[in-house]
PDB file of N, CA and C in Angstrom:
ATOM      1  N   UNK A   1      28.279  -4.615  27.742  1.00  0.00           N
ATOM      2  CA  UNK A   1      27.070  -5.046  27.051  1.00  0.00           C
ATOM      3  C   UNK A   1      26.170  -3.836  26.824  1.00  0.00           C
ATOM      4  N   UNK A   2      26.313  -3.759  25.710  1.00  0.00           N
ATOM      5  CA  UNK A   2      25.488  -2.053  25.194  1.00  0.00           C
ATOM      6  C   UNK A   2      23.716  -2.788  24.706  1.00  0.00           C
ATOM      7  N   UNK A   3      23.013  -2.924  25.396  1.00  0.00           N
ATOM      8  CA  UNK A   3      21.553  -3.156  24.758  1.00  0.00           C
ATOM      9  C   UNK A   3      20.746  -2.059  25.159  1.00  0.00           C
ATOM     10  N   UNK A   4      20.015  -2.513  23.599  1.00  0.00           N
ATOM     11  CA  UNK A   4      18.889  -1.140  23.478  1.00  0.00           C
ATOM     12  C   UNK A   4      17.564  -1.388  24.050  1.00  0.00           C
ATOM     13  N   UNK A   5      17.183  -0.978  25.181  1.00  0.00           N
ATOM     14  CA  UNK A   5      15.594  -1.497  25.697  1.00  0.00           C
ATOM     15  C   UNK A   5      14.681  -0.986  24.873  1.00  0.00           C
ATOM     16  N   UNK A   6      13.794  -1.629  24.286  1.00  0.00           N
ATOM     17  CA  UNK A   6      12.300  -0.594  23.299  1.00  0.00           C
ATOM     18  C   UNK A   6      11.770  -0.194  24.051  1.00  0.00           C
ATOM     19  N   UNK A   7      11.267   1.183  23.753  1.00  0.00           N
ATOM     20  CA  UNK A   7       9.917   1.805  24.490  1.00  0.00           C
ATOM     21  C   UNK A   7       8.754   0.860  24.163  1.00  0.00           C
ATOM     22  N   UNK A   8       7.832   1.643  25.181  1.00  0.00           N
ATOM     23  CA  UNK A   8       6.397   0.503  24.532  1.00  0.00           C
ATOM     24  C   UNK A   8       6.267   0.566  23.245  1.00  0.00           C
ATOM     25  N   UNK A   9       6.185   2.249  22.534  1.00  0.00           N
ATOM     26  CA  UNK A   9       6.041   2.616  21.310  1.00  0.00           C
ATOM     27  C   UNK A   9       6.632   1.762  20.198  1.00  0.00           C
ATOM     28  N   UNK A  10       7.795   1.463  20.684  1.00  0.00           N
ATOM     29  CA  UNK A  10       8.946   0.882  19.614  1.00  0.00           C
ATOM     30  C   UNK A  10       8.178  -0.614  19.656  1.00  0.00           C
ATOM     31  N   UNK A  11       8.019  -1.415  20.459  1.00  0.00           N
ATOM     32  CA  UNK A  11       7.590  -2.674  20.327  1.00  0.00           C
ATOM     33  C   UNK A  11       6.250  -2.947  19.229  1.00  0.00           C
ATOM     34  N   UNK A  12       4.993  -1.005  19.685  1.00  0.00           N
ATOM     35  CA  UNK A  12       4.149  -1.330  19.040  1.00  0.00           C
ATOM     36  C   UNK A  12       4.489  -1.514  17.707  1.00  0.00           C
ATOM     37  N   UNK A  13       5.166  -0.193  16.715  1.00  0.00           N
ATOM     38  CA  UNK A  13       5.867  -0.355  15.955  1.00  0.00           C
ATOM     39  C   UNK A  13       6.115  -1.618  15.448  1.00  0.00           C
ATOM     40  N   UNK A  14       7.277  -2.390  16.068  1.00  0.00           N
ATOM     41  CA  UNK A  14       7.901  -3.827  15.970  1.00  0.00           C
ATOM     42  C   UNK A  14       6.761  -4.640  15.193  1.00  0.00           C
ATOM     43  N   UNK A  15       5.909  -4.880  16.130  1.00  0.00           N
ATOM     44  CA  UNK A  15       4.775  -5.760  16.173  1.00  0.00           C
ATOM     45  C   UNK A  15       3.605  -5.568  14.604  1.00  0.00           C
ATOM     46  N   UNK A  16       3.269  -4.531  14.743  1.00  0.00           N
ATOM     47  CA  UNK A  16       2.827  -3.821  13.984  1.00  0.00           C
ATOM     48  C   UNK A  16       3.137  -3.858  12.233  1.00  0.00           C
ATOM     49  N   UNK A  17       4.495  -4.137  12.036  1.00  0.00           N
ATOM     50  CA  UNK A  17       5.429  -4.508  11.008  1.00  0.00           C
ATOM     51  C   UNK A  17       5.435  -5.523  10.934  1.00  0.00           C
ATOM     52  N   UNK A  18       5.222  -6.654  11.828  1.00  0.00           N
ATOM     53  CA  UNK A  18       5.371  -7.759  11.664  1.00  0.00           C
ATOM     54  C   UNK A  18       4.484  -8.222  11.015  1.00  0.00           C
ATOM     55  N   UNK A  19       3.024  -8.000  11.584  1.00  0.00           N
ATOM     56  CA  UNK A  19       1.790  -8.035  11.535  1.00  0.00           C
ATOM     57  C   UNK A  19       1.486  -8.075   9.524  1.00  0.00           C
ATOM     58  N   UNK A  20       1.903  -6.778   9.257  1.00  0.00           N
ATOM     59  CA  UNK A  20       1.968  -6.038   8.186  1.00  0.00           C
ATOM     60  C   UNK A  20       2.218  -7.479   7.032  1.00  0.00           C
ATOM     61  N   UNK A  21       4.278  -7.796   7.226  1.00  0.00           N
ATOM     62  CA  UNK A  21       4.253  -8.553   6.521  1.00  0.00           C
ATOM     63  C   UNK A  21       4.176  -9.942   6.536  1.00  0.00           C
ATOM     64  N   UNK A  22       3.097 -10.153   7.627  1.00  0.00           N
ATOM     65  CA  UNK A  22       2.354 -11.567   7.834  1.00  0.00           C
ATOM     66  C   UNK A  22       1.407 -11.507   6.836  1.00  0.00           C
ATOM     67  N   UNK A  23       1.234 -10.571   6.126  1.00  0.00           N
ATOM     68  CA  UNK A  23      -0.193 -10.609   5.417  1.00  0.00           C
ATOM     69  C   UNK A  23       0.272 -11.167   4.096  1.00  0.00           C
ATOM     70  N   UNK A  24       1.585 -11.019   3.638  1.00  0.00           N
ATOM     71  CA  UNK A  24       2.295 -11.179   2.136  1.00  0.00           C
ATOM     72  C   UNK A  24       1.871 -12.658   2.135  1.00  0.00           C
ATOM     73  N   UNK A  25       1.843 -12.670   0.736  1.00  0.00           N
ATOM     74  CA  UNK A  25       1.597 -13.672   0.181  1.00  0.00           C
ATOM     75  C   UNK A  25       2.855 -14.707  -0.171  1.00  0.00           C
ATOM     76  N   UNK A  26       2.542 -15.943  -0.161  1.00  0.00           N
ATOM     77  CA  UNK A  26       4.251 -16.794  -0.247  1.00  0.00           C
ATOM     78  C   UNK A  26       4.604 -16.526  -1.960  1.00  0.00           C
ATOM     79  N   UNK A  27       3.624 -15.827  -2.791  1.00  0.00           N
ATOM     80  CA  UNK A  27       3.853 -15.383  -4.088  1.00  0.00           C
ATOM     81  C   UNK A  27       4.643 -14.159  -4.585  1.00  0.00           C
ATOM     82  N   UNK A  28       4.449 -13.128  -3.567  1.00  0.00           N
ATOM     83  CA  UNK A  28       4.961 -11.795  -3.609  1.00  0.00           C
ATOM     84  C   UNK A  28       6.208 -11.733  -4.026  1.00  0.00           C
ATOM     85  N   UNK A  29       6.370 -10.448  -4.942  1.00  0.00           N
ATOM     86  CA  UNK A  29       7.878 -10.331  -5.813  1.00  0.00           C
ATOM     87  C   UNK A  29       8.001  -8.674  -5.403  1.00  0.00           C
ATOM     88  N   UNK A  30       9.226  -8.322  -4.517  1.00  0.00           N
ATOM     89  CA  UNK A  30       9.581  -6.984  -4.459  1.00  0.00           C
ATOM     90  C   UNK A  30       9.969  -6.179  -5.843  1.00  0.00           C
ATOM     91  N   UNK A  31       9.176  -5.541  -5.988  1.00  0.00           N
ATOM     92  CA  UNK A  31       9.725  -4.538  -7.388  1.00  0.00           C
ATOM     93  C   UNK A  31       9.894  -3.551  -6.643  1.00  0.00           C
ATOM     94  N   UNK A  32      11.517  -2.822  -7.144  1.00  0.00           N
ATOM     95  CA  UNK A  32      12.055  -1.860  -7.181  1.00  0.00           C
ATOM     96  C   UNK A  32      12.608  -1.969  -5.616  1.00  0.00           C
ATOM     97  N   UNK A  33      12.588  -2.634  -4.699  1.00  0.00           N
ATOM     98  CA  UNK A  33      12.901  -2.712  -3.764  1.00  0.00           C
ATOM     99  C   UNK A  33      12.056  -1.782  -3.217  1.00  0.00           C
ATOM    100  N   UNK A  34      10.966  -1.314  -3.488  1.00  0.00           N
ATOM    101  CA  UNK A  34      10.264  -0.329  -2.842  1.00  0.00           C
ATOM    102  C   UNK A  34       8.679  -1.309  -2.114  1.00  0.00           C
ATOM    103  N   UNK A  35       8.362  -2.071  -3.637  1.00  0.00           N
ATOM    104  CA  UNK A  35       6.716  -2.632  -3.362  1.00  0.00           C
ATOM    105  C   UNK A  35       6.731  -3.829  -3.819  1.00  0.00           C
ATOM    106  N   UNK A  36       5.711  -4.926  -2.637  1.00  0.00           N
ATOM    107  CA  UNK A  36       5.354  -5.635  -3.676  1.00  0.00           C
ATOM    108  C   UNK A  36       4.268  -6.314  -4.344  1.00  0.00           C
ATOM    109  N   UNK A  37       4.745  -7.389  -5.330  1.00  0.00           N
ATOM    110  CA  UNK A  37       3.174  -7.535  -6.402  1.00  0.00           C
ATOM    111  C   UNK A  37       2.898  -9.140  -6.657  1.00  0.00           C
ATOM    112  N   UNK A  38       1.990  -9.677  -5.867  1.00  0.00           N
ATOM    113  CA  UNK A  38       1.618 -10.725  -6.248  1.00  0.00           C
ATOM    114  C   UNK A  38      -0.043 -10.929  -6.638  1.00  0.00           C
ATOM    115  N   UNK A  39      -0.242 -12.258  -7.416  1.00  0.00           N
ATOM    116  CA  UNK A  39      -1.282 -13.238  -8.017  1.00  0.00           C
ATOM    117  C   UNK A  39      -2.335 -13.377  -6.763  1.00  0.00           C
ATOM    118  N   UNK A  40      -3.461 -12.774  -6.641  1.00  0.00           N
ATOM    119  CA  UNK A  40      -4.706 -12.867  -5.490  1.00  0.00           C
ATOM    120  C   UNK A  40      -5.561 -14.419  -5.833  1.00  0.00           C
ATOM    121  N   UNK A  41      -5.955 -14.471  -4.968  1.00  0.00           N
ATOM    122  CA  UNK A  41      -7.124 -16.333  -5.533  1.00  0.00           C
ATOM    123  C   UNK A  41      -7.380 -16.032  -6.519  1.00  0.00           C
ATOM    124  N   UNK A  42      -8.043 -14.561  -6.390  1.00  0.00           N
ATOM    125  CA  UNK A  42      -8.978 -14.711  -7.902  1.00  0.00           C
ATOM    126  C   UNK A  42      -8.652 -14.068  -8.895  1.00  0.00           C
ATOM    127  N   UNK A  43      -7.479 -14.268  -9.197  1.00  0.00           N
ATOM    128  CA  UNK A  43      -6.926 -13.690 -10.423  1.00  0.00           C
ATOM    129  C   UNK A  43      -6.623 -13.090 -10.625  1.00  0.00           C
ATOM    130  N   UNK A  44      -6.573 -11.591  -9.680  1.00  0.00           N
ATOM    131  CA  UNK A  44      -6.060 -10.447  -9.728  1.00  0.00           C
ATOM    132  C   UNK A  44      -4.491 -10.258  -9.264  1.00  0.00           C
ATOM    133  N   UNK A  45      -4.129  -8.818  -9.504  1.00  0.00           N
ATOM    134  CA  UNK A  45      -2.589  -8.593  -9.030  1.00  0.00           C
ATOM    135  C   UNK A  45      -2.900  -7.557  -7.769  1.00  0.00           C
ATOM    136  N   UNK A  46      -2.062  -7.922  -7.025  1.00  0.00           N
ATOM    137  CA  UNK A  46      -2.540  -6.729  -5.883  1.00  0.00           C
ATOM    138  C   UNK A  46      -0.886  -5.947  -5.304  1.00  0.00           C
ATOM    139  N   UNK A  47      -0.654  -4.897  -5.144  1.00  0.00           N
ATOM    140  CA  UNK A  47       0.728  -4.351  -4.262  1.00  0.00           C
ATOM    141  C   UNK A  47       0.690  -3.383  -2.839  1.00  0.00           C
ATOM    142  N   UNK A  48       1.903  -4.436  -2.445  1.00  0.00           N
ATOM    143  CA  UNK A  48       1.580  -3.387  -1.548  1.00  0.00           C
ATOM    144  C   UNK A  48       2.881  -2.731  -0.734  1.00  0.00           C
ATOM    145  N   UNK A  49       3.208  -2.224  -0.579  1.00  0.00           N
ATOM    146  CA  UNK A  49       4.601  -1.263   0.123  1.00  0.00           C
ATOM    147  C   UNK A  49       5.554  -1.828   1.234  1.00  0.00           C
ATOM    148  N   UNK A  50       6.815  -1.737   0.859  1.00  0.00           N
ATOM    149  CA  UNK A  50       7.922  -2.460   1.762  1.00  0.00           C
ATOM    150  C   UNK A  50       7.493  -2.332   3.305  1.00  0.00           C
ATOM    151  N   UNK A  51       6.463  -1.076   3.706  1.00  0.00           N
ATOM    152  CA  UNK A  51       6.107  -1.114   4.928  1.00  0.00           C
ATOM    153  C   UNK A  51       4.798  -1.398   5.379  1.00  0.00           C
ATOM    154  N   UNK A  52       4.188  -1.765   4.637  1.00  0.00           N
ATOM    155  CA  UNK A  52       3.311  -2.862   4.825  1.00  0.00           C
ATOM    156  C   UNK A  52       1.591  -1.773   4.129  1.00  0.00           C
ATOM    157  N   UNK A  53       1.752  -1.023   3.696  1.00  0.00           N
ATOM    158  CA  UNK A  53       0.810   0.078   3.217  1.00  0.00           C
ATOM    159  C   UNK A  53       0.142  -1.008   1.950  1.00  0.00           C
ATOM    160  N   UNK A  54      -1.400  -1.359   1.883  1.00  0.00           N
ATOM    161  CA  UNK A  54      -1.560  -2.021   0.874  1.00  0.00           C
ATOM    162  C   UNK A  54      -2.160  -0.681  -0.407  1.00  0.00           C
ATOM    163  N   UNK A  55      -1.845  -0.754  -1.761  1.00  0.00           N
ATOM    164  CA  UNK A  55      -1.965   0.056  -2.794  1.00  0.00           C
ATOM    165  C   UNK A  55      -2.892  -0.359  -3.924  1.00  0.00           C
ATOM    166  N   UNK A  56      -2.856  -1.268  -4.626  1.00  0.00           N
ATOM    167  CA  UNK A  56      -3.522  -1.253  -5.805  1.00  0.00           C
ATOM    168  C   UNK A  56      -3.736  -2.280  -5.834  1.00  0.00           C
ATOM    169  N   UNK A  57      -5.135  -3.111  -6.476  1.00  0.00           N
ATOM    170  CA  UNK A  57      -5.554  -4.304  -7.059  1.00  0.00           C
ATOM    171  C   UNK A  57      -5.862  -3.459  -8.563  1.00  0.00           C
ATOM    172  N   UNK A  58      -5.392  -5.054  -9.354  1.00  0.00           N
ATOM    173  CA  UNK A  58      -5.845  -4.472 -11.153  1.00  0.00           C
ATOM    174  C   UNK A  58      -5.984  -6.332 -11.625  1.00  0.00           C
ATOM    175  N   UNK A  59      -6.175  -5.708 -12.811  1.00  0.00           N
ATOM    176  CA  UNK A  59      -6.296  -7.215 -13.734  1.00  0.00           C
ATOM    177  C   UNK A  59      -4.912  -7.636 -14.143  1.00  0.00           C
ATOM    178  N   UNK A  60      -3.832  -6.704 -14.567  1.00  0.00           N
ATOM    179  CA  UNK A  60      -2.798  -7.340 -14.912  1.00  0.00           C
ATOM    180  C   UNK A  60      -1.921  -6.966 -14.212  1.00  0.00           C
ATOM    181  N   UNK A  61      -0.481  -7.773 -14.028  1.00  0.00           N
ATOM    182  CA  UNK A  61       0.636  -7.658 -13.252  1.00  0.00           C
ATOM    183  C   UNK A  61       1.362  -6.284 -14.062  1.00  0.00           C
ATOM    184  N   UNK A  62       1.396  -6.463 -15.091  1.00  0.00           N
ATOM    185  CA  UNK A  62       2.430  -5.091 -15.665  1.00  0.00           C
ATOM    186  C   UNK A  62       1.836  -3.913 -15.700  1.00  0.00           C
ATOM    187  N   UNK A  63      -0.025  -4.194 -15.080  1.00  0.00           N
ATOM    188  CA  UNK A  63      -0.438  -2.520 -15.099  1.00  0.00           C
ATOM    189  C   UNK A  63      -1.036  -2.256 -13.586  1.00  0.00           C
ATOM    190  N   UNK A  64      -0.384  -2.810 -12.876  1.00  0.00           N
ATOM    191  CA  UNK A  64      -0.792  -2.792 -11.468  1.00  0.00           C
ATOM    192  C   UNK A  64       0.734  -1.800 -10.918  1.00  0.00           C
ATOM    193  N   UNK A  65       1.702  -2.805 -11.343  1.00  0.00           N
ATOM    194  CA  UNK A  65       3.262  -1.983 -11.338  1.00  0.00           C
ATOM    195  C   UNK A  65       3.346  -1.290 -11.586  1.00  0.00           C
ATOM    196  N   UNK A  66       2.836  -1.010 -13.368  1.00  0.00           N
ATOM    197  CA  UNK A  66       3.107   0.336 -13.665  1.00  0.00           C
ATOM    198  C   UNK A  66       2.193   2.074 -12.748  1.00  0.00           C
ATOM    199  N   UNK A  67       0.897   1.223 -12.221  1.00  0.00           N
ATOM    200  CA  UNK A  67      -0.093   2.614 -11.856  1.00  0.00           C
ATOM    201  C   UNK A  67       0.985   2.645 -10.169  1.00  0.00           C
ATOM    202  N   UNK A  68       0.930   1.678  -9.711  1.00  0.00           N
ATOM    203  CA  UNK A  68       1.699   2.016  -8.300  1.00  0.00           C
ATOM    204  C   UNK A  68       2.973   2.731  -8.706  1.00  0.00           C
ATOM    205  N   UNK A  69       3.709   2.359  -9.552  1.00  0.00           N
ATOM    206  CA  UNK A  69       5.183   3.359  -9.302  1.00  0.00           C
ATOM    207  C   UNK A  69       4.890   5.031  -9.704  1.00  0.00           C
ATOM    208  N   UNK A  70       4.060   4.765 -10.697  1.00  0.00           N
ATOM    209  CA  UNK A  70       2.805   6.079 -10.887  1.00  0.00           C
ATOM    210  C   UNK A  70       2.374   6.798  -9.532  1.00  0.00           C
ATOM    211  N   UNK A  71       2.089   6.077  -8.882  1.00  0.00           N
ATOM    212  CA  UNK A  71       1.363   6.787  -7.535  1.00  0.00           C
ATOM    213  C   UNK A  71       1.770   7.234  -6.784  1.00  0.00           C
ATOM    214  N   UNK A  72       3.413   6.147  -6.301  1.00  0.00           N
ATOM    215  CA  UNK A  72       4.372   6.207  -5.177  1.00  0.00           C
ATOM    216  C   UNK A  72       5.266   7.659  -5.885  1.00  0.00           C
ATOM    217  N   UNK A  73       5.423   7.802  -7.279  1.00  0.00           N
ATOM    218  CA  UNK A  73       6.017   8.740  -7.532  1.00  0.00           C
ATOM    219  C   UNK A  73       5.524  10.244  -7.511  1.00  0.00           C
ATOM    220  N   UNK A  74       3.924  10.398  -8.131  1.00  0.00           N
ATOM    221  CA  UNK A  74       3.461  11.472  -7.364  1.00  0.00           C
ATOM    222  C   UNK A  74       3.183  11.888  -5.850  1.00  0.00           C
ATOM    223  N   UNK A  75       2.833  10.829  -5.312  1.00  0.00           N
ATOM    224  CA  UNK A  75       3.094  10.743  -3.722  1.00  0.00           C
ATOM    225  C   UNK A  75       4.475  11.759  -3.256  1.00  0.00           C
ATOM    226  N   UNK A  76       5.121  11.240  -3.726  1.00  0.00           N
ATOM    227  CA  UNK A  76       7.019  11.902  -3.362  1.00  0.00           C
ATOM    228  C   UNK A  76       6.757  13.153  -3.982  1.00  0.00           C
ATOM    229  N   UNK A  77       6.368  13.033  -5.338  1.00  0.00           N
ATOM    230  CA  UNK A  77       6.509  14.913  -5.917  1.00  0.00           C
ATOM    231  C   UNK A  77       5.432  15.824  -5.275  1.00  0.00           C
ATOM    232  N   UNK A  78       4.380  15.251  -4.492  1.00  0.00           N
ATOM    233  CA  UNK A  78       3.317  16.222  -3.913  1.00  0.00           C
ATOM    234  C   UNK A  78       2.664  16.239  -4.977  1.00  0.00           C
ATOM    235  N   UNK A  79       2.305  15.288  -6.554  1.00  0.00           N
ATOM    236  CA  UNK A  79       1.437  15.806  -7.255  1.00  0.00           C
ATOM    237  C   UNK A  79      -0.226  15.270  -7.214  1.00  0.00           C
ATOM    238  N   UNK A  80       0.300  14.154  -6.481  1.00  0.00           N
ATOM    239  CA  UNK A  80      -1.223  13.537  -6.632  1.00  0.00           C
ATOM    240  C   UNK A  80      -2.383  13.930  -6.321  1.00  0.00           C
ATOM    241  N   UNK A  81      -2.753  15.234  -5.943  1.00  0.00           N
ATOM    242  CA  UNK A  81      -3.764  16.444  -5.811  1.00  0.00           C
ATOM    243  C   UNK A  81      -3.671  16.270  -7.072  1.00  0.00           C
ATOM    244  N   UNK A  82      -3.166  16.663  -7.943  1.00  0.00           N
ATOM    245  CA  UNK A  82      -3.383  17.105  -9.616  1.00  0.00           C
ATOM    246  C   UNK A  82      -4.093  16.246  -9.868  1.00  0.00           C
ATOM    247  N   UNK A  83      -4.152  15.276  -9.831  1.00  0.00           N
ATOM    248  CA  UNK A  83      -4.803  14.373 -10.915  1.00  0.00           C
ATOM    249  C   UNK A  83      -6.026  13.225  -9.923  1.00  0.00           C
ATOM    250  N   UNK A  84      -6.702  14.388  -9.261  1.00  0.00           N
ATOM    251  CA  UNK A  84      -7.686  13.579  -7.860  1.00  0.00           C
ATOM    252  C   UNK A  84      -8.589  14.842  -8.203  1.00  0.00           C
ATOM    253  N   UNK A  85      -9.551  14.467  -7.923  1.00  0.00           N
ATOM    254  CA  UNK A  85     -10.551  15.364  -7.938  1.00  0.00           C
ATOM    255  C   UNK A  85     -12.256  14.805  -7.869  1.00  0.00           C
ATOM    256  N   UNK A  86     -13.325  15.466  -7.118  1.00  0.00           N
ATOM    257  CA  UNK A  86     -14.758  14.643  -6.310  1.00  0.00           C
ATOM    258  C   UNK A  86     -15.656  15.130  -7.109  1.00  0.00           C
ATOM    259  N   UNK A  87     -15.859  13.752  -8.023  1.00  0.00           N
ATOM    260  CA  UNK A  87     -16.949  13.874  -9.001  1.00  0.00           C
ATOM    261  C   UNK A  87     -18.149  14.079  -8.398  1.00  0.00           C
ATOM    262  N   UNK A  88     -18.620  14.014  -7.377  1.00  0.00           N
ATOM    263  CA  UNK A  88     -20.325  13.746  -6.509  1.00  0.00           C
ATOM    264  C   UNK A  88     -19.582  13.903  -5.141  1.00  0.00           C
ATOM    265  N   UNK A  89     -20.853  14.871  -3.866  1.00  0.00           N
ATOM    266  CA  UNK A  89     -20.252  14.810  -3.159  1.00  0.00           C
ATOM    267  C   UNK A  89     -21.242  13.642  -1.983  1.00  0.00           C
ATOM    268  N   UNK A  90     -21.956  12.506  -2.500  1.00  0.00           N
ATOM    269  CA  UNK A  90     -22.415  11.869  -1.929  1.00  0.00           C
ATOM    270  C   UNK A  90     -23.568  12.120  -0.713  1.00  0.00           C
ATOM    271  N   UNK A  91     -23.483  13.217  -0.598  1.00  0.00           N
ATOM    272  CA  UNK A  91     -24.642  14.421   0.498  1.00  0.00           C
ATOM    273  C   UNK A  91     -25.944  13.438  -0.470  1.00  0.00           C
ATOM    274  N   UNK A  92     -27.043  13.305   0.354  1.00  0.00           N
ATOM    275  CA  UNK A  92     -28.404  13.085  -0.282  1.00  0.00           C
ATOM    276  C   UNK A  92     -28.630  14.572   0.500  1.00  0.00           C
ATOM    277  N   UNK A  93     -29.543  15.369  -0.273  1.00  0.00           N
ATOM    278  CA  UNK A  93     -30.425  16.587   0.060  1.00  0.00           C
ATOM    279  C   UNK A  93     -31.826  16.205   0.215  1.00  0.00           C
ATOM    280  N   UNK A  94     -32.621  16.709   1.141  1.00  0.00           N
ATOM    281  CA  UNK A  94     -33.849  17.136   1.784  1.00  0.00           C
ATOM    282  C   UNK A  94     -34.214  15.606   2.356  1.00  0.00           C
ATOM    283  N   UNK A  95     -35.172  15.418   3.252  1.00  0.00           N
ATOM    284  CA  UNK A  95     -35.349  14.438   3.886  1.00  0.00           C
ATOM    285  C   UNK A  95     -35.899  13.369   3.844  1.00  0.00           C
ATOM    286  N   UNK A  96     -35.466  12.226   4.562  1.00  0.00           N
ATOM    287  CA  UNK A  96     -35.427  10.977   3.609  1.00  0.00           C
ATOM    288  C   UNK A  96     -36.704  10.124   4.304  1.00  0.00           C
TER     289      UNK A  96
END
Protein backbone atom coordinates (compact mmCIF):
# COMPACT_ATOMS: atom_id res chain seq x y z
CA UNK A 1 0.00 0.00 0.00
CA UNK A 2 1.96 3.00 -1.43
CA UNK A 3 -0.01 6.26 0.12
CA UNK A 4 0.98 9.69 -0.16
CA UNK A 5 0.59 11.61 3.32
CA UNK A 6 0.08 15.67 2.52
CA UNK A 7 2.17 18.03 4.23
CA UNK A 8 0.24 20.68 6.05
CA UNK A 9 1.25 22.87 3.02
CA UNK A 10 -0.26 20.46 0.52
CA UNK A 11 -3.67 20.28 2.34
CA UNK A 12 -3.48 24.18 2.52
CA UNK A 13 -3.07 24.17 -1.12
CA UNK A 14 -5.91 21.32 -1.44
CA UNK A 15 -8.31 23.38 0.44
CA UNK A 16 -7.50 26.51 -0.94
CA UNK A 17 -8.44 25.17 -4.60
CA UNK A 18 -11.32 23.98 -3.46
CA UNK A 19 -12.35 27.06 -1.94
CA UNK A 20 -11.38 28.80 -5.29
CA UNK A 21 -13.73 26.68 -7.36
CA UNK A 22 -16.58 26.91 -4.86
CA UNK A 23 -16.89 30.35 -6.02
CA UNK A 24 -17.83 29.26 -9.92
CA UNK A 25 -20.85 29.85 -10.92
CA UNK A 26 -23.36 26.75 -11.96
CA UNK A 27 -23.19 29.00 -15.40
CA UNK A 28 -19.46 28.94 -16.06
CA UNK A 29 -18.11 27.69 -19.54
CA UNK A 30 -14.24 26.71 -19.65
CA UNK A 31 -12.73 28.45 -22.70
CA UNK A 32 -9.69 27.16 -24.00
CA UNK A 33 -9.35 24.86 -21.22
CA UNK A 34 -7.40 27.53 -19.63
CA UNK A 35 -10.44 30.12 -18.14
CA UNK A 36 -13.62 30.51 -17.31
CA UNK A 37 -16.62 32.87 -18.43
CA UNK A 38 -19.89 33.19 -17.07
CA UNK A 39 -23.34 35.63 -16.93
CA UNK A 40 -22.99 37.76 -13.24
CA UNK A 41 -26.75 38.83 -11.63
CA UNK A 42 -26.27 41.85 -13.17
CA UNK A 43 -25.59 41.33 -16.46
CA UNK A 44 -22.18 41.30 -16.77
CA UNK A 45 -19.53 38.58 -18.01
CA UNK A 46 -16.89 37.90 -15.57
CA UNK A 47 -13.54 35.16 -15.98
CA UNK A 48 -11.70 33.67 -14.13
CA UNK A 49 -8.62 31.05 -14.35
CA UNK A 50 -8.60 27.16 -14.19
CA UNK A 51 -6.82 27.94 -10.82
CA UNK A 52 -9.07 29.89 -9.38
CA UNK A 53 -7.27 33.58 -10.17
CA UNK A 54 -10.39 35.90 -10.83
CA UNK A 55 -9.55 38.29 -14.22
CA UNK A 56 -11.94 40.40 -15.97
CA UNK A 57 -15.57 41.72 -15.66
CA UNK A 58 -16.93 43.49 -19.11
CA UNK A 59 -20.32 44.03 -20.73
CA UNK A 60 -20.05 41.39 -23.30
CA UNK A 61 -19.17 37.67 -23.31
CA UNK A 62 -17.07 37.81 -26.66
CA UNK A 63 -15.09 40.88 -25.31
CA UNK A 64 -14.41 39.72 -21.91
CA UNK A 65 -12.77 36.38 -23.73
CA UNK A 66 -11.28 38.11 -26.09
CA UNK A 67 -9.30 40.91 -23.46
CA UNK A 68 -8.50 37.80 -21.02
CA UNK A 69 -6.80 35.56 -23.67
CA UNK A 70 -5.18 39.07 -24.46
CA UNK A 71 -3.88 39.26 -20.99
CA UNK A 72 -3.14 35.56 -20.15
CA UNK A 73 -1.09 35.80 -23.38
CA UNK A 74 0.99 38.80 -22.54
CA UNK A 75 1.25 37.50 -19.05
CA UNK A 76 3.25 34.30 -20.67
CA UNK A 77 5.25 36.64 -23.19
CA UNK A 78 6.38 39.06 -20.22
CA UNK A 79 4.67 41.85 -22.26
CA UNK A 80 2.17 43.23 -20.16
CA UNK A 81 4.60 46.02 -18.79
CA UNK A 82 4.24 47.35 -22.42
CA UNK A 83 1.02 48.25 -22.48
CA UNK A 84 0.54 49.35 -18.37
CA UNK A 85 1.60 52.43 -17.47
CA UNK A 86 0.51 55.25 -14.04
CA UNK A 87 -1.42 57.96 -15.31
CA UNK A 88 -1.53 59.91 -11.60
CA UNK A 89 0.42 58.89 -8.86
CA UNK A 90 -2.44 59.40 -6.33
CA UNK A 91 0.17 61.20 -3.62
CA UNK A 92 -2.08 64.37 -2.42
CA UNK A 93 0.89 67.07 -1.80
CA UNK A 94 1.18 69.56 1.15
CA UNK A 95 -1.07 69.24 4.12
CA UNK A 96 -4.41 68.36 4.48
Amino acid sequence: MDEHILTHEEMLETAAQREKLSELPDNAELIDDVFYVWKTRFGLYSTMTKEGRKMLTGGTRDGVITMTRWHLKCEQDGTLDDYSRVINSGVVGGKL
